[in-house]
PDB file of N, CA and C in Angstrom:
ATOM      1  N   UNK A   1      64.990 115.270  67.486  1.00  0.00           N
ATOM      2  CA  UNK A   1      65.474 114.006  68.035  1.00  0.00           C
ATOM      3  C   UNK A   1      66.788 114.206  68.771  1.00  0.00           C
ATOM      4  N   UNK A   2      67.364 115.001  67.919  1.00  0.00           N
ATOM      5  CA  UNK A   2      68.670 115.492  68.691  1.00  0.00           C
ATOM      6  C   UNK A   2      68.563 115.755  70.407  1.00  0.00           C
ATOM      7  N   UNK A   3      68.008 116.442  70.541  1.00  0.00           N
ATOM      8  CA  UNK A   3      67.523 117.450  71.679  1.00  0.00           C
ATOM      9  C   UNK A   3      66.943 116.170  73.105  1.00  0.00           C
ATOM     10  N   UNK A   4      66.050 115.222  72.517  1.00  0.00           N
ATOM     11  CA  UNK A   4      65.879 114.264  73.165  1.00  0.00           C
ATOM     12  C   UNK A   4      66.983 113.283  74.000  1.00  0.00           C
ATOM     13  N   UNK A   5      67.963 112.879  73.372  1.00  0.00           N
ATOM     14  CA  UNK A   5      69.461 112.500  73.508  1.00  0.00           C
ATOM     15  C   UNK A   5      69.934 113.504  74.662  1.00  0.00           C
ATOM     16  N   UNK A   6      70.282 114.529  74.745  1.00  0.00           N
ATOM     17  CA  UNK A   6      70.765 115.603  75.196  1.00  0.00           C
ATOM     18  C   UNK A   6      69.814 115.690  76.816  1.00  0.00           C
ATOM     19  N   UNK A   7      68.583 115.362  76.569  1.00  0.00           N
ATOM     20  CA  UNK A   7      67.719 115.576  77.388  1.00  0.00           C
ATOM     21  C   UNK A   7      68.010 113.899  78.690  1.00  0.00           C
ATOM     22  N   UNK A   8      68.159 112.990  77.174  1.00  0.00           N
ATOM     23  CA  UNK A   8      68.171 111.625  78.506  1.00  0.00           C
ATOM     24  C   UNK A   8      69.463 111.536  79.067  1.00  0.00           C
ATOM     25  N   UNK A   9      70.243 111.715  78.457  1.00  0.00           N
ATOM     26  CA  UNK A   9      72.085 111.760  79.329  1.00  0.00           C
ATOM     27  C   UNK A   9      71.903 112.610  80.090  1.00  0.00           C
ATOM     28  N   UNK A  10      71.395 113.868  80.149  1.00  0.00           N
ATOM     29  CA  UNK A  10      71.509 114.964  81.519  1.00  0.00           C
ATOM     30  C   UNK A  10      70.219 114.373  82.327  1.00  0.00           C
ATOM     31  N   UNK A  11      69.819 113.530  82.451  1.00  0.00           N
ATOM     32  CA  UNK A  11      68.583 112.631  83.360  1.00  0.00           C
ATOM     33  C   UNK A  11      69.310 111.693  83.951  1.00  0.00           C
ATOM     34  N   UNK A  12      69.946 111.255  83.401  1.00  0.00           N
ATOM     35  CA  UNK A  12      70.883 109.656  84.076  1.00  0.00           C
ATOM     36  C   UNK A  12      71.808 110.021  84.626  1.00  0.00           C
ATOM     37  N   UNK A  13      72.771 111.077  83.878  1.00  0.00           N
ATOM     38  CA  UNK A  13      74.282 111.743  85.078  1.00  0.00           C
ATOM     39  C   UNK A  13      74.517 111.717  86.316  1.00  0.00           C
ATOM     40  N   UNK A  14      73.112 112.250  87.388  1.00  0.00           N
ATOM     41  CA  UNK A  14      73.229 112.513  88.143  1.00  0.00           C
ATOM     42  C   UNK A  14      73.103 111.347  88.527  1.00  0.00           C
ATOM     43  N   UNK A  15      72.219 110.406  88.394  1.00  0.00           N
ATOM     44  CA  UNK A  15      72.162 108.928  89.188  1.00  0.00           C
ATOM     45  C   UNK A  15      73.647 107.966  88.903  1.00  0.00           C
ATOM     46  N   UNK A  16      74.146 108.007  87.815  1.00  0.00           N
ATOM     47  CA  UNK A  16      74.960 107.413  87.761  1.00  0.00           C
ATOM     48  C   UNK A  16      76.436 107.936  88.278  1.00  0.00           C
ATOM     49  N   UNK A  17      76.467 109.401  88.544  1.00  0.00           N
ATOM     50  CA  UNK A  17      77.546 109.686  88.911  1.00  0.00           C
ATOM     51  C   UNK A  17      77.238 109.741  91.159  1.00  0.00           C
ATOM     52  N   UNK A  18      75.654 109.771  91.505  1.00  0.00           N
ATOM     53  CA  UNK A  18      76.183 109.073  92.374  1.00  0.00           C
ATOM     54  C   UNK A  18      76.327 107.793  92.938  1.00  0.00           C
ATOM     55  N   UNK A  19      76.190 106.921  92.079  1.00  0.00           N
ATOM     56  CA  UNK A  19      76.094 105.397  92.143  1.00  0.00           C
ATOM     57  C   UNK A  19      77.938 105.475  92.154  1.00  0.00           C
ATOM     58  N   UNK A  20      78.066 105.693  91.174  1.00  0.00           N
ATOM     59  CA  UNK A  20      79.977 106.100  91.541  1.00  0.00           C
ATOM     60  C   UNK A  20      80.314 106.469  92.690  1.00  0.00           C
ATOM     61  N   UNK A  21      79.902 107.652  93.358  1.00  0.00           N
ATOM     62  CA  UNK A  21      80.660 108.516  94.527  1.00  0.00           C
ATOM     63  C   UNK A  21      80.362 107.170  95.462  1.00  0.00           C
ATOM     64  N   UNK A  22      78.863 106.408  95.551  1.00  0.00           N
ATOM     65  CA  UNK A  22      78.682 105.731  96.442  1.00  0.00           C
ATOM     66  C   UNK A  22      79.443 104.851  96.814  1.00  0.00           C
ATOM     67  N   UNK A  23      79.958 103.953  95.084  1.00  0.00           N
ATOM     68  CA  UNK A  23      80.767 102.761  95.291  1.00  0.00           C
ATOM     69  C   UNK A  23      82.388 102.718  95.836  1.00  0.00           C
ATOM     70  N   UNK A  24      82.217 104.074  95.669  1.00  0.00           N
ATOM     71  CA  UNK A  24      83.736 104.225  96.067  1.00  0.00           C
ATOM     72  C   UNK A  24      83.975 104.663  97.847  1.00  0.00           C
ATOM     73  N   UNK A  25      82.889 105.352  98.178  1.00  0.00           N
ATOM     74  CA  UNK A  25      82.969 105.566  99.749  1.00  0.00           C
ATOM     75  C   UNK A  25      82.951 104.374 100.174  1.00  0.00           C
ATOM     76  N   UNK A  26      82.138 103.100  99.860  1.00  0.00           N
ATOM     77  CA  UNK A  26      81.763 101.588 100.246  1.00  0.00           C
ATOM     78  C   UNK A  26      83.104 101.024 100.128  1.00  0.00           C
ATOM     79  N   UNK A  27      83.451 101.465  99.241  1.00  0.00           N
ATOM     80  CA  UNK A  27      84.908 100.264  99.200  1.00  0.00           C
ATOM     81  C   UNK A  27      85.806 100.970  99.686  1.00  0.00           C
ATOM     82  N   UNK A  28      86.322 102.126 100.319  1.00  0.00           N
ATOM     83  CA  UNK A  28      86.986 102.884 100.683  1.00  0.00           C
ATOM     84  C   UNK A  28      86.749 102.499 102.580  1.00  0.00           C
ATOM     85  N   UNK A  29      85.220 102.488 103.052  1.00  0.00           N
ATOM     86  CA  UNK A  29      84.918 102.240 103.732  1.00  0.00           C
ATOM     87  C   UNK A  29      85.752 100.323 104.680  1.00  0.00           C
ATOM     88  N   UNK A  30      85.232  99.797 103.528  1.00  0.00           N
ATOM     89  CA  UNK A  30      85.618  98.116 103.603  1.00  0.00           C
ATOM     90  C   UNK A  30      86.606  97.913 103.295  1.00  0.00           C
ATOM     91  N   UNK A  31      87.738  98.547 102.903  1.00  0.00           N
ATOM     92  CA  UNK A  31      89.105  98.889 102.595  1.00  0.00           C
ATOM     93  C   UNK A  31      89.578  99.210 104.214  1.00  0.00           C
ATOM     94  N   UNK A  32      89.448 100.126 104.037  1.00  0.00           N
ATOM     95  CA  UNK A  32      89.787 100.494 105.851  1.00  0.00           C
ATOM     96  C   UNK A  32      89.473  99.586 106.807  1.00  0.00           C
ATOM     97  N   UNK A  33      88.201  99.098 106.963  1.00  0.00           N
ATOM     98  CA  UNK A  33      87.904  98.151 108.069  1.00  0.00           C
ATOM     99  C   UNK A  33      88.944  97.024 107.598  1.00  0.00           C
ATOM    100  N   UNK A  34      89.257  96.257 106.773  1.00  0.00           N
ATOM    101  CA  UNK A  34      89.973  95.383 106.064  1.00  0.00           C
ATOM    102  C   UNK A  34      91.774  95.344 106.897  1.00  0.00           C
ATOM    103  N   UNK A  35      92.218  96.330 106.694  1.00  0.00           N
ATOM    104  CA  UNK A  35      93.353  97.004 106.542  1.00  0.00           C
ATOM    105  C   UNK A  35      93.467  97.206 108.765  1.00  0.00           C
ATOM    106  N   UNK A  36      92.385  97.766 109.357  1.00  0.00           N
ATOM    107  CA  UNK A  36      92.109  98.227 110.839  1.00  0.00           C
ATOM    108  C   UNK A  36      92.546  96.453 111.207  1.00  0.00           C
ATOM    109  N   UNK A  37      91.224  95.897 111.121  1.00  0.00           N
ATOM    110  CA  UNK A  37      91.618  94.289 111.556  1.00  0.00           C
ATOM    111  C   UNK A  37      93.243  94.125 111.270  1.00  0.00           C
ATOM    112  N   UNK A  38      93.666  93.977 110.370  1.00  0.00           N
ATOM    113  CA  UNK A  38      94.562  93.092 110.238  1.00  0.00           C
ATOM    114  C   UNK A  38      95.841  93.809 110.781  1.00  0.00           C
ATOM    115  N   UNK A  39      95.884  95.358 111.283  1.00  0.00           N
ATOM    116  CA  UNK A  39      97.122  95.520 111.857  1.00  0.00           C
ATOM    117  C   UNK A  39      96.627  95.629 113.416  1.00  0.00           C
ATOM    118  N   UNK A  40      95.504  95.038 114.027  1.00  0.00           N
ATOM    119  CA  UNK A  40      95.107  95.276 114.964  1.00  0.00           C
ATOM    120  C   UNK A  40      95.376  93.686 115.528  1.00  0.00           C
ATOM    121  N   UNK A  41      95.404  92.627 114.580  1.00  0.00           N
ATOM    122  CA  UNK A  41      95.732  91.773 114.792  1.00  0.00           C
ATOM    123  C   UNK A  41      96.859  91.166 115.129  1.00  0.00           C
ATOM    124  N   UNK A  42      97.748  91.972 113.820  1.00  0.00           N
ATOM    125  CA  UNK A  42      99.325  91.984 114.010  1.00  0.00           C
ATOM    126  C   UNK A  42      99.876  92.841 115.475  1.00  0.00           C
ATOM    127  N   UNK A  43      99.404  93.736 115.832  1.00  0.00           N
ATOM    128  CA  UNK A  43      99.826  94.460 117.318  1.00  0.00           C
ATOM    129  C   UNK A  43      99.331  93.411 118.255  1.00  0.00           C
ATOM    130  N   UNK A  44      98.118  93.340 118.455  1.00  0.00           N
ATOM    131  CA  UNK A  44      97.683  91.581 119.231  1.00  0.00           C
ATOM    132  C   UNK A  44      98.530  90.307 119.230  1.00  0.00           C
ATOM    133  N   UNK A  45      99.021  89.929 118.209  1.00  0.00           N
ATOM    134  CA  UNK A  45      99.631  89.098 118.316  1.00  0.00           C
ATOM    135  C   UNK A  45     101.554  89.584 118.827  1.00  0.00           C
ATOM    136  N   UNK A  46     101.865  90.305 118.375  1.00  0.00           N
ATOM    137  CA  UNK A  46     102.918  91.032 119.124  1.00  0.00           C
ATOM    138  C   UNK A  46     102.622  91.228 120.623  1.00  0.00           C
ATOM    139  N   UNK A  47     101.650  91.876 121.375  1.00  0.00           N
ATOM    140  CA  UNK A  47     101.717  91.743 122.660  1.00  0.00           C
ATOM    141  C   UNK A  47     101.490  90.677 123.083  1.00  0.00           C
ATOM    142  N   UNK A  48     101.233  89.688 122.750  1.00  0.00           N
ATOM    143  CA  UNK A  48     101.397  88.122 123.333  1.00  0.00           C
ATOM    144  C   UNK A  48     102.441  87.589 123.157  1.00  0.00           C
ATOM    145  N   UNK A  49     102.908  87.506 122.139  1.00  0.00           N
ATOM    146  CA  UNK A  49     104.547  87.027 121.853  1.00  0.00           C
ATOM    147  C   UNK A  49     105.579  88.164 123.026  1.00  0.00           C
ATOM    148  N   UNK A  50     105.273  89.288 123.297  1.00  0.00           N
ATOM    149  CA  UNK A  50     106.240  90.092 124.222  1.00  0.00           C
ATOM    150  C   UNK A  50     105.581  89.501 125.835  1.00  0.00           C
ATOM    151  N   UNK A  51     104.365  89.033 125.816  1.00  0.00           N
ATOM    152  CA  UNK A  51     103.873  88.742 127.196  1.00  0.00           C
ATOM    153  C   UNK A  51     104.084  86.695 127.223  1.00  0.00           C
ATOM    154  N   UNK A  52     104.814  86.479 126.213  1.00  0.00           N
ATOM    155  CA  UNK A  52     104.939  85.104 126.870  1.00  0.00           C
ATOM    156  C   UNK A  52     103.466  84.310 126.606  1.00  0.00           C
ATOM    157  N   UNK A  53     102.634  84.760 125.704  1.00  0.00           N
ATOM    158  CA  UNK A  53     101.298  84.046 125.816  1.00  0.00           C
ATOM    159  C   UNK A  53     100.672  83.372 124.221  1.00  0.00           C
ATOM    160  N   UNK A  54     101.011  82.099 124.045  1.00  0.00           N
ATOM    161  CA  UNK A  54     100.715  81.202 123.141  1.00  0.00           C
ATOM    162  C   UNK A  54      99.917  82.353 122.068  1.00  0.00           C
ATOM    163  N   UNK A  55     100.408  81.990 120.705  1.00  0.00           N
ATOM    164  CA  UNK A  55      99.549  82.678 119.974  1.00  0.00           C
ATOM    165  C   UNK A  55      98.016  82.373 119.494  1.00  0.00           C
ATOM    166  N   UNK A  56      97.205  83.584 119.866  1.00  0.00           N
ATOM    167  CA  UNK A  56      95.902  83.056 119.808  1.00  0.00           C
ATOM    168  C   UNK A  56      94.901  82.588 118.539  1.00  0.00           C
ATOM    169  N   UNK A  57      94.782  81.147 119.005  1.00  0.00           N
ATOM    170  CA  UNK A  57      93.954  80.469 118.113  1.00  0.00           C
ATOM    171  C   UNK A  57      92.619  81.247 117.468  1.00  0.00           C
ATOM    172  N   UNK A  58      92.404  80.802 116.057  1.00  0.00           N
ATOM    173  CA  UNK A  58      91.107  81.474 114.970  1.00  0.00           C
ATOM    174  C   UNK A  58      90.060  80.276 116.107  1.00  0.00           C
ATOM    175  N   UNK A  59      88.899  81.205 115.705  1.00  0.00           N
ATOM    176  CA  UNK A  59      87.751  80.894 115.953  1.00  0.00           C
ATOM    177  C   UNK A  59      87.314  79.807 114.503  1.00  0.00           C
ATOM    178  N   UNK A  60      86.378  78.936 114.588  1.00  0.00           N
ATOM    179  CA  UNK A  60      86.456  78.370 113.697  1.00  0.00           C
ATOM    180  C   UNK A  60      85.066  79.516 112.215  1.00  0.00           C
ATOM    181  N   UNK A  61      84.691  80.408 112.508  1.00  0.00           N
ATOM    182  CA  UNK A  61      84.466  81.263 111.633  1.00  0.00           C
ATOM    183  C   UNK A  61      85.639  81.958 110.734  1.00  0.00           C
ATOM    184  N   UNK A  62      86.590  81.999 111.466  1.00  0.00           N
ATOM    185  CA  UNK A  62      87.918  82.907 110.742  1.00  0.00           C
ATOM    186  C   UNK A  62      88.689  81.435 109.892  1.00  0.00           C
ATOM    187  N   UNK A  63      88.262  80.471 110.139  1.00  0.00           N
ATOM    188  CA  UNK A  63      89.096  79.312 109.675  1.00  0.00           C
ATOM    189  C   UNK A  63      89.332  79.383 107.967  1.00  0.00           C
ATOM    190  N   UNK A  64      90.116  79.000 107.137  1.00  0.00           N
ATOM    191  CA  UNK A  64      90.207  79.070 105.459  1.00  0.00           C
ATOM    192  C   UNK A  64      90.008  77.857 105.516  1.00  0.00           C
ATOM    193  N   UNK A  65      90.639  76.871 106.241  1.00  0.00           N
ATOM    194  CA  UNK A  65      89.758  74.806 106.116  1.00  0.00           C
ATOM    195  C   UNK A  65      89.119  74.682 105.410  1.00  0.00           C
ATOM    196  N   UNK A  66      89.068  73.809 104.391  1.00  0.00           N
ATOM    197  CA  UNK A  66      87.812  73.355 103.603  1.00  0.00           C
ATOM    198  C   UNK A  66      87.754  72.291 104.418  1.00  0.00           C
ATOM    199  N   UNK A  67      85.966  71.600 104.801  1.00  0.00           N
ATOM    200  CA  UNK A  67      85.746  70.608 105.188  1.00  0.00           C
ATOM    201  C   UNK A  67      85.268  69.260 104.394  1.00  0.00           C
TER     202      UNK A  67
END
């Protein structure tokens, strides 16, 4: 019975350790995109404020509004 135990943990390891590697490239991934937007936004909105040009309005998808 022993041996059985031994047998199902070295069966699952591999799936579960890459269900790990996966979740972490994903959020590492969506971390970055996260992080890209928002200083891409902040430089955007800086070259409008240096060009004299009203700061640009959210689309109403980007809105936090509750209706």
């Amino acid at each position: 019975m022993d041996n059985w135990w031994v047998n199902a943990i070295w069966s699952v390891t591999p799936t579960v350790l890459i269900g790990i590697f996966f979740f972490g490239v994903l959020r590492l991934i969506l971390r970055a995109d996260r992080t890209e937007r928002r200083i891409y936004k902040e430089m955007e909105a800086e070259e409008r404020a240096r060009l004299g040009l009203p700061p640009k309005a959210d689309s109403p998808a980007q809105s936090n509004d509750a209706q």
